[in-house]
PDB file of N, CA and C in Angstrom:
ATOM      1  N   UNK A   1     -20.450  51.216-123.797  1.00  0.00           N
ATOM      2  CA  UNK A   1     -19.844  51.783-122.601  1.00  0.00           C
ATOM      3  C   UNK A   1     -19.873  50.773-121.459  1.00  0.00           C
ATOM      4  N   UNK A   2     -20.759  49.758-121.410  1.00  0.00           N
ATOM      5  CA  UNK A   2     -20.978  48.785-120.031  1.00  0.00           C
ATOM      6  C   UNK A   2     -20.032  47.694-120.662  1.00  0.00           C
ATOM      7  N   UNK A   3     -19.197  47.756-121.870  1.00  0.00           N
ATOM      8  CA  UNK A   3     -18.212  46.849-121.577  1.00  0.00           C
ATOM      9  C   UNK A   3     -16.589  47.668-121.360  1.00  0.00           C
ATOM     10  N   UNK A   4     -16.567  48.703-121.799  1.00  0.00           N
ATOM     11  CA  UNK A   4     -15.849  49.146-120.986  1.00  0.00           C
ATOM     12  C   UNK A   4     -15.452  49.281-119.466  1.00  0.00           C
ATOM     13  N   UNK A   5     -16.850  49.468-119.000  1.00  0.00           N
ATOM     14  CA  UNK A   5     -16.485  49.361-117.396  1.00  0.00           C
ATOM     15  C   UNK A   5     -16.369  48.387-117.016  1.00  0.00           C
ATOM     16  N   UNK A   6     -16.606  47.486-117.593  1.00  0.00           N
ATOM     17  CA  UNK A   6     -16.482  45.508-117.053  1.00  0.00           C
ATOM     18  C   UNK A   6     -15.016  45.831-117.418  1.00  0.00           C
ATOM     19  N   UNK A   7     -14.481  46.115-118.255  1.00  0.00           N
ATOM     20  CA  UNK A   7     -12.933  45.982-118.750  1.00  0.00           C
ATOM     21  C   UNK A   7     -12.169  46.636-117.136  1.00  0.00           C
ATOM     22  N   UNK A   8     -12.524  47.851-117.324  1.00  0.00           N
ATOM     23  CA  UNK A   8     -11.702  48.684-116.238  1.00  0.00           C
ATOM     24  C   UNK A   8     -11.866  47.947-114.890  1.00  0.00           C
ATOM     25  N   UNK A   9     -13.380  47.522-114.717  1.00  0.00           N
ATOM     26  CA  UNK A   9     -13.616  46.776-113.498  1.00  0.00           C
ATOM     27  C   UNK A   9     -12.470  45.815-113.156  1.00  0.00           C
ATOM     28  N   UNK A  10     -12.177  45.064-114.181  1.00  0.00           N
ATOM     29  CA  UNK A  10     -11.710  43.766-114.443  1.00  0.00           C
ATOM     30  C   UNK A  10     -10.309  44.197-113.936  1.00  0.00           C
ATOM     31  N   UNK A  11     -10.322  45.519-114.722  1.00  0.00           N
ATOM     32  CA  UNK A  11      -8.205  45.505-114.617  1.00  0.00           C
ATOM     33  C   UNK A  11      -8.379  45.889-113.632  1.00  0.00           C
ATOM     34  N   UNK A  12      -8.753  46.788-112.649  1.00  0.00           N
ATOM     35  CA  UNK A  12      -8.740  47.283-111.345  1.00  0.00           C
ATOM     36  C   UNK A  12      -8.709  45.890-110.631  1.00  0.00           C
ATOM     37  N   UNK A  13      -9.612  44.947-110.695  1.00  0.00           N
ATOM     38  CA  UNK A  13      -9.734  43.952-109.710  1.00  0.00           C
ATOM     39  C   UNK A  13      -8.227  43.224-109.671  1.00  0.00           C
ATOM     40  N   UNK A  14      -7.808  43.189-110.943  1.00  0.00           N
ATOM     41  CA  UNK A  14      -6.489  42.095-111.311  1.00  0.00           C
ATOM     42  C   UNK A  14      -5.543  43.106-110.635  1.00  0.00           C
ATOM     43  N   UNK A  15      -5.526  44.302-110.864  1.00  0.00           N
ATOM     44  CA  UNK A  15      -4.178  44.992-110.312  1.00  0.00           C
ATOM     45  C   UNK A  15      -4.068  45.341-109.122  1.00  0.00           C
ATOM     46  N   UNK A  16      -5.235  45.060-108.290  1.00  0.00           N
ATOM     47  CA  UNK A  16      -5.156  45.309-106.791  1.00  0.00           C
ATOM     48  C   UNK A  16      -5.241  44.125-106.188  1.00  0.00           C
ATOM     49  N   UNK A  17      -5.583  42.897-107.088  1.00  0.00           N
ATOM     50  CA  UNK A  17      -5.043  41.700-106.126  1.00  0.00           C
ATOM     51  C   UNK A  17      -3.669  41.383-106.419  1.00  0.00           C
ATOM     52  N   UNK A  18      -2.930  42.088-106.801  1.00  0.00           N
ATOM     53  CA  UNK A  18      -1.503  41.831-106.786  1.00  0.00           C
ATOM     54  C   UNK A  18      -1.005  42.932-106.123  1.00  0.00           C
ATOM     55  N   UNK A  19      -1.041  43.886-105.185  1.00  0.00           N
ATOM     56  CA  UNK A  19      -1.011  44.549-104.449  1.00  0.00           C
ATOM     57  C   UNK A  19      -0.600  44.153-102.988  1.00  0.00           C
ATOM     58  N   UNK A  20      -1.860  43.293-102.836  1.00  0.00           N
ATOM     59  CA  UNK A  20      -2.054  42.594-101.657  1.00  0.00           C
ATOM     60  C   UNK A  20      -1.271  41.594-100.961  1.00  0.00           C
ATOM     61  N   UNK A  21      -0.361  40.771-102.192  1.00  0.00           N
ATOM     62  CA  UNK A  21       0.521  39.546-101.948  1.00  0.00           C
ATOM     63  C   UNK A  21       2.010  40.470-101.918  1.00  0.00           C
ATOM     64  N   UNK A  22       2.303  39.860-100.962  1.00  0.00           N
ATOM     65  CA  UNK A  22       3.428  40.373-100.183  1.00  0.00           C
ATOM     66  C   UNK A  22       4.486  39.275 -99.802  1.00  0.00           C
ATOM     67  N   UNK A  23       5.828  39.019-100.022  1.00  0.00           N
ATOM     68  CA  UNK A  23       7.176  37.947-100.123  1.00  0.00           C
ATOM     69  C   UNK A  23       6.956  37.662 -98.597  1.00  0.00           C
ATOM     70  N   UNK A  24       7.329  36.568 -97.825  1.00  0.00           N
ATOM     71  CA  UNK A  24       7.716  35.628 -96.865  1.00  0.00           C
ATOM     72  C   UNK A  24       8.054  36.546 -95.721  1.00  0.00           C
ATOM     73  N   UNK A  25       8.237  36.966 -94.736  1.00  0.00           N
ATOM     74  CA  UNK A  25       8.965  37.239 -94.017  1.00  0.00           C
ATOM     75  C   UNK A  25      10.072  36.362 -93.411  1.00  0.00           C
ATOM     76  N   UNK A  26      11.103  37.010 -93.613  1.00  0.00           N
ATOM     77  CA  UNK A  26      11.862  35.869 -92.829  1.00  0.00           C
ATOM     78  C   UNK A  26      11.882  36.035 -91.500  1.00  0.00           C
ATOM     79  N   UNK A  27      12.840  34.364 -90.945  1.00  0.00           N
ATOM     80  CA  UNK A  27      12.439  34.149 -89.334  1.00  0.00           C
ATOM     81  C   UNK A  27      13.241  34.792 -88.838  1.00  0.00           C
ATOM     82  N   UNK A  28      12.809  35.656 -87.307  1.00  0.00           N
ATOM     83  CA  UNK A  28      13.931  36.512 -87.151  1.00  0.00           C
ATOM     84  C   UNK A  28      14.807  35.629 -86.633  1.00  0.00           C
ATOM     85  N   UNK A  29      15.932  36.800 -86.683  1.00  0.00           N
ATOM     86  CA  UNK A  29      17.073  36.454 -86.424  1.00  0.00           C
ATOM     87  C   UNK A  29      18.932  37.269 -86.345  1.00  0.00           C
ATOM     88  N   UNK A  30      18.849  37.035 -85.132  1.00  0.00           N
ATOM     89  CA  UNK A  30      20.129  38.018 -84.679  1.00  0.00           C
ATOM     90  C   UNK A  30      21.193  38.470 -85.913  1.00  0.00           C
ATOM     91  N   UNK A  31      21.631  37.592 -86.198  1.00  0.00           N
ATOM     92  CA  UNK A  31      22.732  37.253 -87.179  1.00  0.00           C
ATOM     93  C   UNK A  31      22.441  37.366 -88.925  1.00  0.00           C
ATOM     94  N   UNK A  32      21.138  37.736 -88.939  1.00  0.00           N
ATOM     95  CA  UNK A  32      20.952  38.187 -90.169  1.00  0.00           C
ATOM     96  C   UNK A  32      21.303  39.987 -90.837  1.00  0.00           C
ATOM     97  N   UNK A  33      21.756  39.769 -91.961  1.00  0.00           N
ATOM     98  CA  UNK A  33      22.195  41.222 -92.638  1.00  0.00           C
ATOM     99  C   UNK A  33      21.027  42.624 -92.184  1.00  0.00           C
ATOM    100  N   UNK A  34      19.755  42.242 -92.438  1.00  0.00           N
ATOM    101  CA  UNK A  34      18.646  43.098 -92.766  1.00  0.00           C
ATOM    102  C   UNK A  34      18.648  43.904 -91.450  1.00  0.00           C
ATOM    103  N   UNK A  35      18.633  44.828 -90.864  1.00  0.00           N
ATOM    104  CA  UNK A  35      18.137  45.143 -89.383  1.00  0.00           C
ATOM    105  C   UNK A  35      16.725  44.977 -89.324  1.00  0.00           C
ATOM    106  N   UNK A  36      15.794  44.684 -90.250  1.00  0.00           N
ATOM    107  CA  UNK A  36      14.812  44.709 -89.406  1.00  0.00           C
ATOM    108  C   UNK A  36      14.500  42.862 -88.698  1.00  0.00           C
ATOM    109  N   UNK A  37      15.282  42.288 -89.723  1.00  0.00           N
ATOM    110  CA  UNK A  37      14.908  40.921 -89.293  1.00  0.00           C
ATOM    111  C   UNK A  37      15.526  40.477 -88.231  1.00  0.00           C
ATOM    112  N   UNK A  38      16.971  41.558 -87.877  1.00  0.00           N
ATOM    113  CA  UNK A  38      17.605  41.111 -86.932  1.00  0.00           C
ATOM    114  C   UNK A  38      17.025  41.498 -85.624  1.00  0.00           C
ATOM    115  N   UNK A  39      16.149  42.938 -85.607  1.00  0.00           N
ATOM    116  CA  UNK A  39      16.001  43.793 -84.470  1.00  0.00           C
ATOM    117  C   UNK A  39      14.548  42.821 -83.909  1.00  0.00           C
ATOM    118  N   UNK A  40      13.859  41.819 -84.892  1.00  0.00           N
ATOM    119  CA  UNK A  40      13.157  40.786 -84.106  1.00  0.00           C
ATOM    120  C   UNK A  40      13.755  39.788 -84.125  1.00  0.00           C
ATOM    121  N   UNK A  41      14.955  39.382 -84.340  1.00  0.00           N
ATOM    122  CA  UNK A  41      15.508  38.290 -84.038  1.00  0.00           C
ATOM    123  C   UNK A  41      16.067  38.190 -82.245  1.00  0.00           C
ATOM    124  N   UNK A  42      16.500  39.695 -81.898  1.00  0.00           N
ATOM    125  CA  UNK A  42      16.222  40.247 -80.500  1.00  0.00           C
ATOM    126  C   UNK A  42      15.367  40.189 -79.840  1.00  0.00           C
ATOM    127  N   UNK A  43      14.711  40.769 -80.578  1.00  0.00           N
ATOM    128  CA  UNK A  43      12.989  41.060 -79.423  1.00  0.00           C
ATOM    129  C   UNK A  43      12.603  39.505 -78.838  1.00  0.00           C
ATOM    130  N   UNK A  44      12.714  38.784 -79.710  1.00  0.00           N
ATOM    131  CA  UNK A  44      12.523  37.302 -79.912  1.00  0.00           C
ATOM    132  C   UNK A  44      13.109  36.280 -78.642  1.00  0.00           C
ATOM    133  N   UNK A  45      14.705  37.105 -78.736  1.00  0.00           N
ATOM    134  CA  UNK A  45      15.745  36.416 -77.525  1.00  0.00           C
ATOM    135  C   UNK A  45      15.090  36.613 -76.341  1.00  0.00           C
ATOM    136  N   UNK A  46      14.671  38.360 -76.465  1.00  0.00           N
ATOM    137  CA  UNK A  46      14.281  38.864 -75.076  1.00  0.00           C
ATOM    138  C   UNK A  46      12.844  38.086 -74.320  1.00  0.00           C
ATOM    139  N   UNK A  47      11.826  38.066 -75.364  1.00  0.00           N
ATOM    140  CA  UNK A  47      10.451  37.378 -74.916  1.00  0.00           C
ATOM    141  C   UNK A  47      11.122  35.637 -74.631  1.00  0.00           C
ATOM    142  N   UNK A  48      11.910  35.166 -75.648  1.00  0.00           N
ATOM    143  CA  UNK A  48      12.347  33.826 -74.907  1.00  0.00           C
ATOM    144  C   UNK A  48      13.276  33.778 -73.782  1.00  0.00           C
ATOM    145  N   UNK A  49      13.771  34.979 -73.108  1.00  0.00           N
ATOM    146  CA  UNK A  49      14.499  34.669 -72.161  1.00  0.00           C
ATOM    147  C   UNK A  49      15.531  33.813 -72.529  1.00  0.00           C
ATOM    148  N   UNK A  50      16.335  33.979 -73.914  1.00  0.00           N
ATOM    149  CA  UNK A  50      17.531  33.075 -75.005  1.00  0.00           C
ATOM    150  C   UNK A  50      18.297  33.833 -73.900  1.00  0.00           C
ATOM    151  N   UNK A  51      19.393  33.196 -73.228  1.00  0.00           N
ATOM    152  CA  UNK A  51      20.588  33.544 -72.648  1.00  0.00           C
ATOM    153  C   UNK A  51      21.905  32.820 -73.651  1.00  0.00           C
ATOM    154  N   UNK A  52      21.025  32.323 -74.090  1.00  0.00           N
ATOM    155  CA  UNK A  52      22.276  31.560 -75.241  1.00  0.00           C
ATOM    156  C   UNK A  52      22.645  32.746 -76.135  1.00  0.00           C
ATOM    157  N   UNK A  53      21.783  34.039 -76.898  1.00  0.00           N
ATOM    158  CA  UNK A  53      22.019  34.891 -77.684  1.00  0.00           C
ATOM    159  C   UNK A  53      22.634  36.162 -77.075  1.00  0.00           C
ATOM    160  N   UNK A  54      23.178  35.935 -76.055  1.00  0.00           N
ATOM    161  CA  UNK A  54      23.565  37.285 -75.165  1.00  0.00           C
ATOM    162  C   UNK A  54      25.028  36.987 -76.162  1.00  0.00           C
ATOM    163  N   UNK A  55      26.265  36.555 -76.522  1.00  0.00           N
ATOM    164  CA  UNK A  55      27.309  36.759 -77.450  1.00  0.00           C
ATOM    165  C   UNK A  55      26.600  37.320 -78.926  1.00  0.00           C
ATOM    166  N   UNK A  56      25.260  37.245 -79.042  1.00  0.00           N
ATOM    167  CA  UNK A  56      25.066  38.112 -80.336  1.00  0.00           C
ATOM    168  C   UNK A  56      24.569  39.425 -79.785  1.00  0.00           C
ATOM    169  N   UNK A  57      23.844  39.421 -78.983  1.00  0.00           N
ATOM    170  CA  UNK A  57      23.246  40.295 -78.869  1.00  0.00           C
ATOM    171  C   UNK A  57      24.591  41.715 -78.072  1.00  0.00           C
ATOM    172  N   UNK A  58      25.881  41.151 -77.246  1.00  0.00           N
ATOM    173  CA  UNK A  58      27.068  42.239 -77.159  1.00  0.00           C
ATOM    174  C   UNK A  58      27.600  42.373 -78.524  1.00  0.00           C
ATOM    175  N   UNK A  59      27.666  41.454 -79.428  1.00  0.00           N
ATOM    176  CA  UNK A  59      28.287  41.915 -80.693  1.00  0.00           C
ATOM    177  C   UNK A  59      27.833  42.669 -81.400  1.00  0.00           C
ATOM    178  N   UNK A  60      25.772  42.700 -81.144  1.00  0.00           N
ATOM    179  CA  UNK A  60      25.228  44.187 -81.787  1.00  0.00           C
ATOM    180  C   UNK A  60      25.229  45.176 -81.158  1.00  0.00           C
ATOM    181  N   UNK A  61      26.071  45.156 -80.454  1.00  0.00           N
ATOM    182  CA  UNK A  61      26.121  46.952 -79.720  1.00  0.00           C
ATOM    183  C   UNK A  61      27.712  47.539 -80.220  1.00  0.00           C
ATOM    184  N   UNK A  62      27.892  46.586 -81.607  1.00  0.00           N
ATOM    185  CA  UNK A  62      29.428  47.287 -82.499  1.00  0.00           C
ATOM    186  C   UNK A  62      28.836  47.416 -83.399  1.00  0.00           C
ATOM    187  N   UNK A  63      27.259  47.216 -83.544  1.00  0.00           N
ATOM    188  CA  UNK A  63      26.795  47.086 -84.704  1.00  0.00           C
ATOM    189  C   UNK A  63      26.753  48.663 -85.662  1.00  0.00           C
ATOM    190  N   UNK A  64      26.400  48.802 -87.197  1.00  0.00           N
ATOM    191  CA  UNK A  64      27.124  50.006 -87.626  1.00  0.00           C
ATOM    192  C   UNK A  64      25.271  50.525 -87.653  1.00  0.00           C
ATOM    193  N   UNK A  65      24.780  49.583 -87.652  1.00  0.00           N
ATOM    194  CA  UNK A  65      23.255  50.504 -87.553  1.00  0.00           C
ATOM    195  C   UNK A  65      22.851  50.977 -86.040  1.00  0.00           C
ATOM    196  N   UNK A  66      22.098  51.994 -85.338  1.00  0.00           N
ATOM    197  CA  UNK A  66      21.976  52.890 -84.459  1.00  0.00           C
ATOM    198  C   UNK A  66      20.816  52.062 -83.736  1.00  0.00           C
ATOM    199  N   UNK A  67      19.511  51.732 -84.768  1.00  0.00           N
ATOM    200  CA  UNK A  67      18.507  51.118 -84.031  1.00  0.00           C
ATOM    201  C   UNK A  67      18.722  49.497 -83.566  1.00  0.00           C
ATOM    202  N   UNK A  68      19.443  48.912 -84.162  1.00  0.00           N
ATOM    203  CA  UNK A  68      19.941  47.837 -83.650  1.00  0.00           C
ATOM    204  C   UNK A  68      20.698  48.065 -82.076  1.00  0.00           C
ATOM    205  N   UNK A  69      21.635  48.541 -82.501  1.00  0.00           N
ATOM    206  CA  UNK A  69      22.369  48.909 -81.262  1.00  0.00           C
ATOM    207  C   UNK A  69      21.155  49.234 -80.130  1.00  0.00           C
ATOM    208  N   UNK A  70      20.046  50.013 -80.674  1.00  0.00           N
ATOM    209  CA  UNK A  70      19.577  50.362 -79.516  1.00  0.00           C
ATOM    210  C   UNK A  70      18.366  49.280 -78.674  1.00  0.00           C
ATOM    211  N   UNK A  71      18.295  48.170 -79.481  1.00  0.00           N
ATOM    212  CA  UNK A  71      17.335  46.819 -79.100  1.00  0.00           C
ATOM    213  C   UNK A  71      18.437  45.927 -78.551  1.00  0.00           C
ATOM    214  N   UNK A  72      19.787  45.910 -78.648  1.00  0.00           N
ATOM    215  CA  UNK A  72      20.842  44.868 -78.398  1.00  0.00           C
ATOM    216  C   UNK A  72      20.617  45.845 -77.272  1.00  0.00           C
ATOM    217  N   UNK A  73      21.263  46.921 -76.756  1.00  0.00           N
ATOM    218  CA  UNK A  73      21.144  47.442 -75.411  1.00  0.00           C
ATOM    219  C   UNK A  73      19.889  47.030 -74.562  1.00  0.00           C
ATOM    220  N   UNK A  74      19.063  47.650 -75.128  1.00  0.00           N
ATOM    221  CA  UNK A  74      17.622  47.437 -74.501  1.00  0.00           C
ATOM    222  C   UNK A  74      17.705  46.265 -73.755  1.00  0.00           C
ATOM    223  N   UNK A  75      18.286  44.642 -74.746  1.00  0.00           N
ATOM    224  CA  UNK A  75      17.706  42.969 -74.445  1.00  0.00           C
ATOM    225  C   UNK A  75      18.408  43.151 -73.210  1.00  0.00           C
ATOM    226  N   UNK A  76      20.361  43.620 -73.717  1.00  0.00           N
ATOM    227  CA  UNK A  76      21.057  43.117 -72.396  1.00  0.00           C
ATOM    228  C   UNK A  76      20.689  43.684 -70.909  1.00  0.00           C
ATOM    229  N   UNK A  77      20.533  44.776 -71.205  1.00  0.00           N
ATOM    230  CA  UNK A  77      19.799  45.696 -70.178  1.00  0.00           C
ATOM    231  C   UNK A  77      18.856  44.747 -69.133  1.00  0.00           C
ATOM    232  N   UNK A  78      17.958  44.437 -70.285  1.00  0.00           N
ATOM    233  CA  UNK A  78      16.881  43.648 -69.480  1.00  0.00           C
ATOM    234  C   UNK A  78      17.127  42.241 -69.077  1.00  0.00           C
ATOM    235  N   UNK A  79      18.488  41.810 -69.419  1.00  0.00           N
ATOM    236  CA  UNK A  79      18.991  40.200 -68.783  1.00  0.00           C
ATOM    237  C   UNK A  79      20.450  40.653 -67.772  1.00  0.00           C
ATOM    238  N   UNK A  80      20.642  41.990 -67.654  1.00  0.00           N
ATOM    239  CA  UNK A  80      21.823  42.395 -66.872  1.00  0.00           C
ATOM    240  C   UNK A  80      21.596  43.137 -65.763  1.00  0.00           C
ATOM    241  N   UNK A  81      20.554  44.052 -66.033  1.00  0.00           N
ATOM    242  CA  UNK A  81      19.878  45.049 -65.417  1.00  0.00           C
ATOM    243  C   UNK A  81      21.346  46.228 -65.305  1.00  0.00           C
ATOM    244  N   UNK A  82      21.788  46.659 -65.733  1.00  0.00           N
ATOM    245  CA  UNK A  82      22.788  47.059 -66.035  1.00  0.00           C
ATOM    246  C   UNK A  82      23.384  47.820 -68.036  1.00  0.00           C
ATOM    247  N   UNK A  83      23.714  49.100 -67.881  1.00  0.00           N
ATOM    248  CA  UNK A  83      24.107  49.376 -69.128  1.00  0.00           C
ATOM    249  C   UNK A  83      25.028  49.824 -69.299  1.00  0.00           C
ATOM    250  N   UNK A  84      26.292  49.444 -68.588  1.00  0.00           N
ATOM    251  CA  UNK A  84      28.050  49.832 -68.053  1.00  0.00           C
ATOM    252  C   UNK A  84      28.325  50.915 -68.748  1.00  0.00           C
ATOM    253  N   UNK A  85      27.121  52.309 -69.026  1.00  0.00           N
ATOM    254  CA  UNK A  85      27.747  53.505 -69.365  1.00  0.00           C
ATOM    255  C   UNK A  85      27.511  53.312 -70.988  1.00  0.00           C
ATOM    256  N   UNK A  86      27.021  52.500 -71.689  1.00  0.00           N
ATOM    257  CA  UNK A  86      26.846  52.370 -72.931  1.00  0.00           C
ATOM    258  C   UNK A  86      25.607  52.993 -73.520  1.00  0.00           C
ATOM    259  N   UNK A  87      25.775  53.861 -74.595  1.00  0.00           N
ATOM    260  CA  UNK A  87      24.728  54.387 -74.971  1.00  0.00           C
ATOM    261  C   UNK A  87      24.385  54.551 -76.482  1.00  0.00           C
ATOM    262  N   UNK A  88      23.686  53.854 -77.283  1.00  0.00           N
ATOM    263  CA  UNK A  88      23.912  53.664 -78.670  1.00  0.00           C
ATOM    264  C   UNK A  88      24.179  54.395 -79.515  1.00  0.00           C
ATOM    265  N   UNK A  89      23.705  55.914 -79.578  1.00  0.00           N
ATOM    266  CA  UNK A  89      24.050  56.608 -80.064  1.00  0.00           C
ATOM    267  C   UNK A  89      24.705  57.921 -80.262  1.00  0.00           C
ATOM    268  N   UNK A  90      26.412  56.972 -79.360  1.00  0.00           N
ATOM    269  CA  UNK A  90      27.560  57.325 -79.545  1.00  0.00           C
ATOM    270  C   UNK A  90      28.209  57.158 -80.550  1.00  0.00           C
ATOM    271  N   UNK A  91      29.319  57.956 -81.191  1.00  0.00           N
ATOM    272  CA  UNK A  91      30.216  57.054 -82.035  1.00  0.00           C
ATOM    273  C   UNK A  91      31.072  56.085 -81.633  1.00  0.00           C
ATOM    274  N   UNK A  92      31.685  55.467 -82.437  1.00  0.00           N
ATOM    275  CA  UNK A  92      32.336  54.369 -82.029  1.00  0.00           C
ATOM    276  C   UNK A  92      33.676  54.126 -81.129  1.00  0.00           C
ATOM    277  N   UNK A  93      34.217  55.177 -81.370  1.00  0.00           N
ATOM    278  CA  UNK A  93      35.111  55.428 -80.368  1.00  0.00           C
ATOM    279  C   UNK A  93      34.803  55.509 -79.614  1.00  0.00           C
ATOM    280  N   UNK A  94      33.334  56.552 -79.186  1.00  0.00           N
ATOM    281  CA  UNK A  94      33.374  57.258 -77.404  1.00  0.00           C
ATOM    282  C   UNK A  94      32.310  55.515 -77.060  1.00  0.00           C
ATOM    283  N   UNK A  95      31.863  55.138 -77.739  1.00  0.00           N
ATOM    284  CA  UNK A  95      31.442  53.304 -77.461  1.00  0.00           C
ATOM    285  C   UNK A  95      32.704  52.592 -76.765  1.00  0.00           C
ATOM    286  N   UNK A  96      33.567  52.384 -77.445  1.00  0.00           N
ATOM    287  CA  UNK A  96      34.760  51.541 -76.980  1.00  0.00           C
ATOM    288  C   UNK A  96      34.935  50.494 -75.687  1.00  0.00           C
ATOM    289  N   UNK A  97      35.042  52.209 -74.723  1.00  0.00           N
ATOM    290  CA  UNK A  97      35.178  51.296 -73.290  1.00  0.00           C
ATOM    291  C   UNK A  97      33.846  50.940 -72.596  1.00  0.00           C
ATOM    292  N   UNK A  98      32.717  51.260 -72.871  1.00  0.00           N
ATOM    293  CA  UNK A  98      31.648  50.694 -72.166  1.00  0.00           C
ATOM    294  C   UNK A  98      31.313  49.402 -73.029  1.00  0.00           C
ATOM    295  N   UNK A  99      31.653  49.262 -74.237  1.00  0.00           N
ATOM    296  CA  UNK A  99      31.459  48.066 -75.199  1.00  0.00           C
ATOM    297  C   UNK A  99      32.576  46.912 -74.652  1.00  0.00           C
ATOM    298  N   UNK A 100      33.919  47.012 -74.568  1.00  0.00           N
ATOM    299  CA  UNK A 100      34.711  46.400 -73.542  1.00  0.00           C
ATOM    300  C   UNK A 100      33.851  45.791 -72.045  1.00  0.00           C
ATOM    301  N   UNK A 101      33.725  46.397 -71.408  1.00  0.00           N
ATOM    302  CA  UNK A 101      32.779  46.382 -70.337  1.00  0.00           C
ATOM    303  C   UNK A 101      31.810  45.295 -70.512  1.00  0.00           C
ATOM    304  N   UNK A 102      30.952  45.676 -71.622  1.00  0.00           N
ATOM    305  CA  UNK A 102      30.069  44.880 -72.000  1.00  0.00           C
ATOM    306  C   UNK A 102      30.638  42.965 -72.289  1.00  0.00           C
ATOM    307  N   UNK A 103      31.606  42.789 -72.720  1.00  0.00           N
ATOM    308  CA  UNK A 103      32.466  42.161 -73.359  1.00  0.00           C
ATOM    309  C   UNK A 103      32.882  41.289 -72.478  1.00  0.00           C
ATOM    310  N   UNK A 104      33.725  42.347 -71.041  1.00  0.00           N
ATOM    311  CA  UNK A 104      33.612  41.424 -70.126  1.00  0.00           C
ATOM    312  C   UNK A 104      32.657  40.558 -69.299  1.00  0.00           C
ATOM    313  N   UNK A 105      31.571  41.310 -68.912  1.00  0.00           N
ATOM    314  CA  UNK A 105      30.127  40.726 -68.892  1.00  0.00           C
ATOM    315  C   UNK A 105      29.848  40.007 -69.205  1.00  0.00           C
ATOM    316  N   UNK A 106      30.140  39.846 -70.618  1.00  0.00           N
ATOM    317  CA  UNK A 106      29.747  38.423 -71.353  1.00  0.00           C
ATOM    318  C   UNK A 106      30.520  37.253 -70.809  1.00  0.00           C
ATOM    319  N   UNK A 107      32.046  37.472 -70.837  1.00  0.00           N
ATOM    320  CA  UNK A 107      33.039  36.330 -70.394  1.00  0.00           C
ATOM    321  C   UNK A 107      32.627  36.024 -68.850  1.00  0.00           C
ATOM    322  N   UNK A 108      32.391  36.849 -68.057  1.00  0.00           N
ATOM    323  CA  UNK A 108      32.066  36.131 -66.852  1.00  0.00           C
ATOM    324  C   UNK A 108      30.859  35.139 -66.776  1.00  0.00           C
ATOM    325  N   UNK A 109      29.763  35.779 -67.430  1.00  0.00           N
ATOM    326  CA  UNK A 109      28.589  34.838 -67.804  1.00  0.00           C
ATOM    327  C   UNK A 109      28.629  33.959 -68.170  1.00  0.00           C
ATOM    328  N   UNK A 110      30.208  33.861 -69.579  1.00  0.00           N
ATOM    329  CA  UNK A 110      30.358  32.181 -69.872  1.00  0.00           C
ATOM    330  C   UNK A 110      30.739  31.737 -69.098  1.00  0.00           C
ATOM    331  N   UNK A 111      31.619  31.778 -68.021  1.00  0.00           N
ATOM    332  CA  UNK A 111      32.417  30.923 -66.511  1.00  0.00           C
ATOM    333  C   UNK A 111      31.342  30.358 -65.863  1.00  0.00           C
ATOM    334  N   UNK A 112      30.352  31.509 -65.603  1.00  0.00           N
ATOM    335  CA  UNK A 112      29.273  31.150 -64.780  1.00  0.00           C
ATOM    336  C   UNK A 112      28.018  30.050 -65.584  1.00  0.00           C
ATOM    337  N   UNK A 113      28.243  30.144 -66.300  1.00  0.00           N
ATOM    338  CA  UNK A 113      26.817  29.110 -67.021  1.00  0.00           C
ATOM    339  C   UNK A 113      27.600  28.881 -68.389  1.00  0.00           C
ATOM    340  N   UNK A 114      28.702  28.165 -68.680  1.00  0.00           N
ATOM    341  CA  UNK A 114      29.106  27.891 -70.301  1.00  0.00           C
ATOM    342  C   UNK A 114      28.246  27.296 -71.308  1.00  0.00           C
ATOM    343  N   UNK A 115      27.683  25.920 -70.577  1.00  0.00           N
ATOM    344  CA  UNK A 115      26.380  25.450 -71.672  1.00  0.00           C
ATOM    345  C   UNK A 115      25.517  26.671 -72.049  1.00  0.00           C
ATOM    346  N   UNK A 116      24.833  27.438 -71.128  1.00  0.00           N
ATOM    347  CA  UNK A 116      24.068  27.875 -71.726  1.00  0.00           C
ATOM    348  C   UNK A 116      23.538  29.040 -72.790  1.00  0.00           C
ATOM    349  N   UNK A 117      25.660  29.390 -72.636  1.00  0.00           N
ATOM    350  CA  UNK A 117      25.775  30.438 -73.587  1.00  0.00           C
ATOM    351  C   UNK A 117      26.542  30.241 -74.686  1.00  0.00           C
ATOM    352  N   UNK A 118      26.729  29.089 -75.205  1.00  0.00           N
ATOM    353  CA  UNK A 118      27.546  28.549 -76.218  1.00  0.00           C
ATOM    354  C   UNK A 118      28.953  28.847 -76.523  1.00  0.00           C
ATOM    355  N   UNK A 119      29.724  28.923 -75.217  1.00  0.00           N
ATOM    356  CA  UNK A 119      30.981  29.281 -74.765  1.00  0.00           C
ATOM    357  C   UNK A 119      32.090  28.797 -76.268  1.00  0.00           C
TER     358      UNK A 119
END
């Protein structure tokens, strides 16, 4: 019986250290498929103060996922102070014209600073 439990010991130990190892995270990033990698690829812009990612970050507020949309609002929000009536979880239609809005926002920002938004 005490090599049995060395056995079971054994497989328990082997099958819970493979438990533990877990794949790469990737680096976030706006423009990636996944929402979660994208929704810190945001958070990311926002703590760096990236004004360069403000053209990704209006293009995720067409985005078809809800919580995205609602961290792309959040960033611009917090580099616009401003949310031209946009609210993420609208449909896409009643989105439209505050997403426009948004859109223009962006184009004036490139006039005003082009380097730094990758016009």
């Amino acid at each position: 019986m005490g090599r049995m439990s060395r056995r079971a010991g054994l497989s328990l130990l082997l099958g819970l250290s493979g438990v533990a190892c877990t794949a790469p995270r990737p680096a976030p990033n706006i423009a990636d498929a996944d929402p979660t990698v994208k929704i810190a690829g945001i958070k990311q812009a926002v703590a760096r103060k990236d004004r360069a990612a403000l053209p990704a970050l209006v293009e995720q507020l067409d985005s078809d996922d809800p919580a995205v949309r609602l961290f792309a609002l959040q960033a611009l929000e917090r580099f616009s102070g401003d949310r031209f009536g946009y609210e993420y979880y609208l449909d896409e239609q009643q989105r439209r014209p505050s997403l426009a809005r948004w859109q223009e926002w962006l184009k004036q920002q490139q006039r005003e600073a082009p380097a730094s938004l990758g016009k």
